[in-house]
Protein backbone atom coordinates (compact mmCIF):
# COMPACT_ATOMS: atom_id res chain seq x y z
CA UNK A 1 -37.12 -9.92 20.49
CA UNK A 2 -33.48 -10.30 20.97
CA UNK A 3 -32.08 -14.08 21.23
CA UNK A 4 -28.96 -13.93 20.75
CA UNK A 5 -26.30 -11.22 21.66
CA UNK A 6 -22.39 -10.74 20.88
CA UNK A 7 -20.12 -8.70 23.08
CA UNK A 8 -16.81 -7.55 21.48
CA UNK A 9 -13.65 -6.46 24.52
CA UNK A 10 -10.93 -4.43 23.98
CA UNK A 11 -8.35 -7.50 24.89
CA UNK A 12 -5.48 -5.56 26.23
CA UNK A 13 -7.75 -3.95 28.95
CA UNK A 14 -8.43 -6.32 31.69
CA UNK A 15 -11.33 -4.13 32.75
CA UNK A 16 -13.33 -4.86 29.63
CA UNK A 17 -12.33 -8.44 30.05
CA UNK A 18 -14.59 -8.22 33.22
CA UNK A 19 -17.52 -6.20 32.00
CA UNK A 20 -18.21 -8.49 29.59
CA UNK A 21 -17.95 -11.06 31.73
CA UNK A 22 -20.72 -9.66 33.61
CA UNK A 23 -22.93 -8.87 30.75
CA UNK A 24 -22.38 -12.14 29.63
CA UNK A 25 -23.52 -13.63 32.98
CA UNK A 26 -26.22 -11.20 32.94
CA UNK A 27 -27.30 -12.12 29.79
CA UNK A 28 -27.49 -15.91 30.55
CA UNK A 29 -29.81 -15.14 33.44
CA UNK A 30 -32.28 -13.87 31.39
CA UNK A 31 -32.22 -17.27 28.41
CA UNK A 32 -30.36 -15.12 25.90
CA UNK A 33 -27.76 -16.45 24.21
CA UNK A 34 -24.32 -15.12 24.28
CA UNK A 35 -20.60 -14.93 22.64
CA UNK A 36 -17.71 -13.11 23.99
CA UNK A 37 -14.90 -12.23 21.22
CA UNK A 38 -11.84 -9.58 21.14
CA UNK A 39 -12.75 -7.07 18.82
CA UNK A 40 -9.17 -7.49 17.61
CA UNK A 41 -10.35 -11.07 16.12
CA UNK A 42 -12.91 -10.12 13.43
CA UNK A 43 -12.73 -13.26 11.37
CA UNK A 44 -13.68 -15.13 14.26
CA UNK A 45 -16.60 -12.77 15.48
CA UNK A 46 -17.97 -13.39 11.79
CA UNK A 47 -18.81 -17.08 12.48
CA UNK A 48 -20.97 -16.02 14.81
CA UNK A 49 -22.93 -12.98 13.47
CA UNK A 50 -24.87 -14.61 10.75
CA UNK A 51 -28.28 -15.08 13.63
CA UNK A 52 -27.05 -13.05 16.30
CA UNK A 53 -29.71 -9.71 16.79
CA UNK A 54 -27.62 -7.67 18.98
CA UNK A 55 -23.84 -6.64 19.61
CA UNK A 56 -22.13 -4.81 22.48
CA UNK A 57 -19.13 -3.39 22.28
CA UNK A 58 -17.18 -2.84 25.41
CA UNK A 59 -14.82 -0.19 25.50
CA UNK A 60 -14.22 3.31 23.76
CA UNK A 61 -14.89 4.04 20.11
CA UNK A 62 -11.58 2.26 18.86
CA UNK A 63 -13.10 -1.09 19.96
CA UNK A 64 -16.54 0.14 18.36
CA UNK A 65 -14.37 1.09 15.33
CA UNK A 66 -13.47 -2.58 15.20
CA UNK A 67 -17.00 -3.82 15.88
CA UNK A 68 -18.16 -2.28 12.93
CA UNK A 69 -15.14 -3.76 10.58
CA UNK A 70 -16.51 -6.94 12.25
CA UNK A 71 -20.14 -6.49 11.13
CA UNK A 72 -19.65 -5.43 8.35
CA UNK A 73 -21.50 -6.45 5.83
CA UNK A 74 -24.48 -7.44 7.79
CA UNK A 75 -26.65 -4.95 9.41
CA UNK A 76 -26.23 -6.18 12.76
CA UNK A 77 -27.17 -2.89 15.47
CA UNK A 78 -24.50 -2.35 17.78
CA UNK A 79 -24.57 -0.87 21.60
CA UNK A 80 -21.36 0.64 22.60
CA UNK A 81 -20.30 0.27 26.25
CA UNK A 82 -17.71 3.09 27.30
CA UNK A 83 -14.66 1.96 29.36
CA UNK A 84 -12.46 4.52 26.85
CA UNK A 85 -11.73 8.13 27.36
CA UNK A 86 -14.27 10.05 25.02
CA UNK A 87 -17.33 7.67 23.42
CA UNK A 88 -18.80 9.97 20.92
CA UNK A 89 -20.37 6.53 19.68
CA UNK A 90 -20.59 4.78 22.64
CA UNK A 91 -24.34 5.16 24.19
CA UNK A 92 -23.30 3.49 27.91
CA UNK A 93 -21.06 3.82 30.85
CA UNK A 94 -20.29 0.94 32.41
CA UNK A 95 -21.99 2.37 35.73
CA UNK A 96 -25.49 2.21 33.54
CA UNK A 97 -25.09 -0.45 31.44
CA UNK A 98 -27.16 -2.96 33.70
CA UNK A 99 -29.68 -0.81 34.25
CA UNK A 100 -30.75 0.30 30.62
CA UNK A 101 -30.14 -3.50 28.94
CA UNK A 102 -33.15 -4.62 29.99
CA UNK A 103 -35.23 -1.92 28.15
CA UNK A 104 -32.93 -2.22 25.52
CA UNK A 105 -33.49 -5.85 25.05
CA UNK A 106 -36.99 -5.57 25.63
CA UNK A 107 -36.94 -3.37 22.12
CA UNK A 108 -37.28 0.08 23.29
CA UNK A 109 -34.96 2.78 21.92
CA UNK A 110 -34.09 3.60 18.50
CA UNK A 111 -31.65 3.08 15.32
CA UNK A 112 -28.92 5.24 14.57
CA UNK A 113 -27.79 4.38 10.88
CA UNK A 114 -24.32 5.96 9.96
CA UNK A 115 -22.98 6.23 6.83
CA UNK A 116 -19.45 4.27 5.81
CA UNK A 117 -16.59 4.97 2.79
CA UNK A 118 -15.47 2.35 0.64
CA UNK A 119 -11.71 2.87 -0.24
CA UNK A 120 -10.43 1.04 -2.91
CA UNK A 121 -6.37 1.02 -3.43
CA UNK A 122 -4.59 -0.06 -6.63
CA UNK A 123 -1.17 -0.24 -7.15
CA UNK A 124 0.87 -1.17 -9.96
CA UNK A 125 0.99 -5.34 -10.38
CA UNK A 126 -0.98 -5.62 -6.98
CA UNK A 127 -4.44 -6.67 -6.55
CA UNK A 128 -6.83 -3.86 -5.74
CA UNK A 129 -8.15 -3.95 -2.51
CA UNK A 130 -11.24 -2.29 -1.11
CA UNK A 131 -12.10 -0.82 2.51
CA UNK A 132 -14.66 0.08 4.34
CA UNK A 133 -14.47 2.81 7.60
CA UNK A 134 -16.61 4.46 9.79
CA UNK A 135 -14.49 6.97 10.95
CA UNK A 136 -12.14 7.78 8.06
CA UNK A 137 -9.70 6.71 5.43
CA UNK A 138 -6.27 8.61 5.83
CA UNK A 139 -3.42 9.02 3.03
CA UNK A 140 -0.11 10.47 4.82
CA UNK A 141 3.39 10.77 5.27
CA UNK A 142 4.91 7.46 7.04
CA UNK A 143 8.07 7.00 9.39
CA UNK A 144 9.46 9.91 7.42
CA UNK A 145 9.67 13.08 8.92
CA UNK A 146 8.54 14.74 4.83
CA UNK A 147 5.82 16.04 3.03
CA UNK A 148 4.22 13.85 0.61
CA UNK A 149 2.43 15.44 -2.41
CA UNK A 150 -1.44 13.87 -3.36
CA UNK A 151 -3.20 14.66 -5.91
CA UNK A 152 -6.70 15.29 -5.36
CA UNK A 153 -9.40 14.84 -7.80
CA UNK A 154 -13.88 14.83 -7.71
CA UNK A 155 -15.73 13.00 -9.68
CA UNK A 156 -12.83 13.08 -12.37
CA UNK A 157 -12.41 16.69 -12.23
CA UNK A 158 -8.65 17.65 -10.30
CA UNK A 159 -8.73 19.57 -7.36
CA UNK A 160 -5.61 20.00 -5.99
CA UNK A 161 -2.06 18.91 -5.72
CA UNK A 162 -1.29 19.10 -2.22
CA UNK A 163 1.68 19.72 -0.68
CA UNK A 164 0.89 18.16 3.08
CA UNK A 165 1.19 15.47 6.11
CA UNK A 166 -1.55 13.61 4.44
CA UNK A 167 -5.03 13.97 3.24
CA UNK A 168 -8.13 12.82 5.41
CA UNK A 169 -11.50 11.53 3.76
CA UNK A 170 -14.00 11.45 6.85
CA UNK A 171 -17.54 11.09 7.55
CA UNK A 172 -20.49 12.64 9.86
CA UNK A 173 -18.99 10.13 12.26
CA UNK A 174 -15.31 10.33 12.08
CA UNK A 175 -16.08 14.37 11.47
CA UNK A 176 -15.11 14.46 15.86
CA UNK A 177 -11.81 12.27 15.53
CA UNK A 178 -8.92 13.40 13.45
CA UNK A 179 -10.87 15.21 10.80
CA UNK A 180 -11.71 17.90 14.08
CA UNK A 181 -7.67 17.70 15.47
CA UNK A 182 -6.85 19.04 11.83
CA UNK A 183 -9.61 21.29 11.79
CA UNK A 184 -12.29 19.77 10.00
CA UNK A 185 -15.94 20.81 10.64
CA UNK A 186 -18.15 18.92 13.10
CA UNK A 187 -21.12 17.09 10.75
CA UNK A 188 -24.40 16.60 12.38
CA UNK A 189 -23.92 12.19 12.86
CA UNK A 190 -26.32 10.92 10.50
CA UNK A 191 -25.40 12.84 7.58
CA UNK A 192 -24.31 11.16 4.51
CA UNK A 193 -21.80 13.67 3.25
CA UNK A 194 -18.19 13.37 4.06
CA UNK A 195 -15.37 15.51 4.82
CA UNK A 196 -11.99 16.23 2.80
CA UNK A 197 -9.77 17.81 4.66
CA UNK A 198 -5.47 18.27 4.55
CA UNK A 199 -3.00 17.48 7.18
CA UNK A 200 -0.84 20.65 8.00
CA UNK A 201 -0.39 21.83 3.89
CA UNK A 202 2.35 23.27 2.60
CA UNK A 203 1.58 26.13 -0.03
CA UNK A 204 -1.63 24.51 -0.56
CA UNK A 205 -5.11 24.25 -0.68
CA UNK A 206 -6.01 24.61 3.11
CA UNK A 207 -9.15 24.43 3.45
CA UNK A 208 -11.35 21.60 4.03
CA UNK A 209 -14.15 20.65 1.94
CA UNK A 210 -17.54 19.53 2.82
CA UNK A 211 -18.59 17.02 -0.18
CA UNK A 212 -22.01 15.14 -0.94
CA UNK A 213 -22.79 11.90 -0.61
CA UNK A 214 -22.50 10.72 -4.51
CA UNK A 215 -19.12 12.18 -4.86
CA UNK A 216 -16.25 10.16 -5.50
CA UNK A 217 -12.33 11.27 -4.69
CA UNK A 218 -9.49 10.22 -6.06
CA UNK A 219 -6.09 10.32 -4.46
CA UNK A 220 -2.75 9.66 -5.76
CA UNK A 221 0.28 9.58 -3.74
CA UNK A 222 3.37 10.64 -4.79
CA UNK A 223 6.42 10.33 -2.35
CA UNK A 224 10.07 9.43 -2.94
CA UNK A 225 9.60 7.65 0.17
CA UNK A 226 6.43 5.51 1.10
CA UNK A 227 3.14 6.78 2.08
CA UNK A 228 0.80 5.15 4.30
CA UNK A 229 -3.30 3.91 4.22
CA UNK A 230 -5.08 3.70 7.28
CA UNK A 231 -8.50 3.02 7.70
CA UNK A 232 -10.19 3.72 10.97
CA UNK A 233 -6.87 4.01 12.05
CA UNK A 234 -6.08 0.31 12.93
CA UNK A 235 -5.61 -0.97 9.43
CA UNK A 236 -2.26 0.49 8.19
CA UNK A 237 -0.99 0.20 5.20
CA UNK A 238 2.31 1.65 2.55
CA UNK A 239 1.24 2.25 -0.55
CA UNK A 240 3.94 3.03 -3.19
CA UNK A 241 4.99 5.83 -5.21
CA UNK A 242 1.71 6.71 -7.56
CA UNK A 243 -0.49 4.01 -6.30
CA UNK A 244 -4.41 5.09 -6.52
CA UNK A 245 -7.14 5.49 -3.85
CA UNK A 246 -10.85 5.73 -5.03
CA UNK A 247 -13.17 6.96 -2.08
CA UNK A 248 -16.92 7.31 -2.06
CA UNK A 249 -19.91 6.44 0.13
CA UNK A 250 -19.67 2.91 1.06
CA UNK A 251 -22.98 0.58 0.15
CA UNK A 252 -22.83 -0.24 4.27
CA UNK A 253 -23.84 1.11 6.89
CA UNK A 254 -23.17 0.76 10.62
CA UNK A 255 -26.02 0.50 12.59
CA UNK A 256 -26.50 2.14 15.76
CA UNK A 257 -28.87 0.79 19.21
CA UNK A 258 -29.84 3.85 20.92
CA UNK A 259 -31.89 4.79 24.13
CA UNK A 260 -31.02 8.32 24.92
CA UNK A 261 -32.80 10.95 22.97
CA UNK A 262 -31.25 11.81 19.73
CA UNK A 263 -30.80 15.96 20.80
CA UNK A 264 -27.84 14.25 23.25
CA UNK A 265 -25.59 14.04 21.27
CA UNK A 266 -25.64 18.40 21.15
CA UNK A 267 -25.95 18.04 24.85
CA UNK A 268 -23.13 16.08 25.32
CA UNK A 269 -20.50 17.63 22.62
CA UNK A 270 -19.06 20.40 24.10
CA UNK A 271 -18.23 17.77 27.31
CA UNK A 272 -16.91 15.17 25.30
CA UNK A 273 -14.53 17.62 23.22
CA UNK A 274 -13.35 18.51 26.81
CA UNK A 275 -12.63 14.88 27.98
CA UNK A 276 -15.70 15.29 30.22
CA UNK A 277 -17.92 12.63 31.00
């Protein structure tokens, strides 16, 4: 039975502001206790999260992007509210979020468990630091208008030294996002592979790769000027000139609260790719 419920807003749109608000208010109603936090403030969500059964995350899939940074490492399932443009994760509109909470909170639907990447970036004399995304981890080209060159290698064995905008590592999840702009294959969502796949190379290898889930990938970027890490797109960081990044299937997941059958998500695709509701 659910008790206790967080709801993450995207804080620079006022009309998330209000739905959660609402739900909120809604939630009250019915003796369940609730928390309201920016998804932009993770460290402050994380006080929170430690007995809470249930988060909602109002928005588009940036904000759930954030959610899932947020909950991560627990296991907490999250509902995704859309107020954004496409919601491939999302599993509301805001028109029917009202109506389908209360079966929701009442325990029906089901969990969708997505599989994460752990990046881990060293540099020389800087600490390593490790990631984990949903959607995708991203080595490219920064301010510069230049090809960067990254050497690419699995499970110790090189691959290739390409010549590109940047190199994507993406999973099932992320496989609709910017994997798909730079024409990455579409992954069914709960599969635990993950996608390699090059940024507009330059006498290259061009085509992307479809690797298993114990693989691991090693980057290296080499660029006279500096390269860039992002990671779900909202945490960006340079890297230097030969500085490492280990990728491989992250030991979290991200949890998914679902009430429409699983078989939507077919139904729904070729809308969504179209900016359809």
């Amino acid at each position: 039975m659910v008790k206790k419920v967080g709801i993450f807003y995207h804080p620079l749109v006022e009309a998330t502001q209000v739905k959660a608000k609402q739900l909120n208010d809604f939630l009250s109603a019915r003796g369940i206790a609730g928390w309201l936090c920016s998804a932009w403030e993770a460290e402050a969500a994380r006080a929170n999260l430690e007995d809470t059964d249930l988060v909602l995350s109002v928005g588009g899939d940036g904000t759930i992007l954030r959610s899932a940074q947020a909950v991560v490492p627990g296991m907490t399932p999250i509902i995704g509210i859309n107020l954004g443009k496409l919601g491939f994760m999302t599993e509301l509109n805001a028109d029917e979020a009202l109506d389908k909470l209360p079966s929701l909170l009442a325990g029906e639907g089901w969990i969708d468990e997505r599989a994460m990447l752990q990046a881990e970036l060293s540099a020389k004399e800087q600490e390593t630091q490790t990631f984990h995304a949903l959607n995708d981890v991203v080595v490219a080209r920064g301010a510069v208008a230049r090809l960067i060159s990254v050497a690419a290698s699995i499970d110790g064995q090189p691959l290739a030294d390409y010549r590109a905008d940047g190199v994507i590592m993406a999973t099932a999840t992320g496989s609709t996002g910017y994997s798909l702009a730079a024409g990455g294959p579409i992954l069914y969502p709960q599969s635990k592979d993950f996608l390699l796949v090059p940024i507009m190379p330059h006498l290259s290898l061009t085509h992307p790769l479809v690797l298993p889930a114990k693989t691991v990938v090693q980057l290296q970027a080499r660029a006279p000027q500096p390269a860039r890490l992002s990671i779900d797109g909202h945490i960006n960081l340079p890297i230097p000139d030969g500085a490492m990044i280990t990728v491989k299937q992250s030991q979290h997941k991200t949890r998914f609260w679902r009430i429409h059958p699983e078989e939507s998500f077919y139904r729904s695709l070729e809308a969504k790719l179209k900016g359809k509701d």
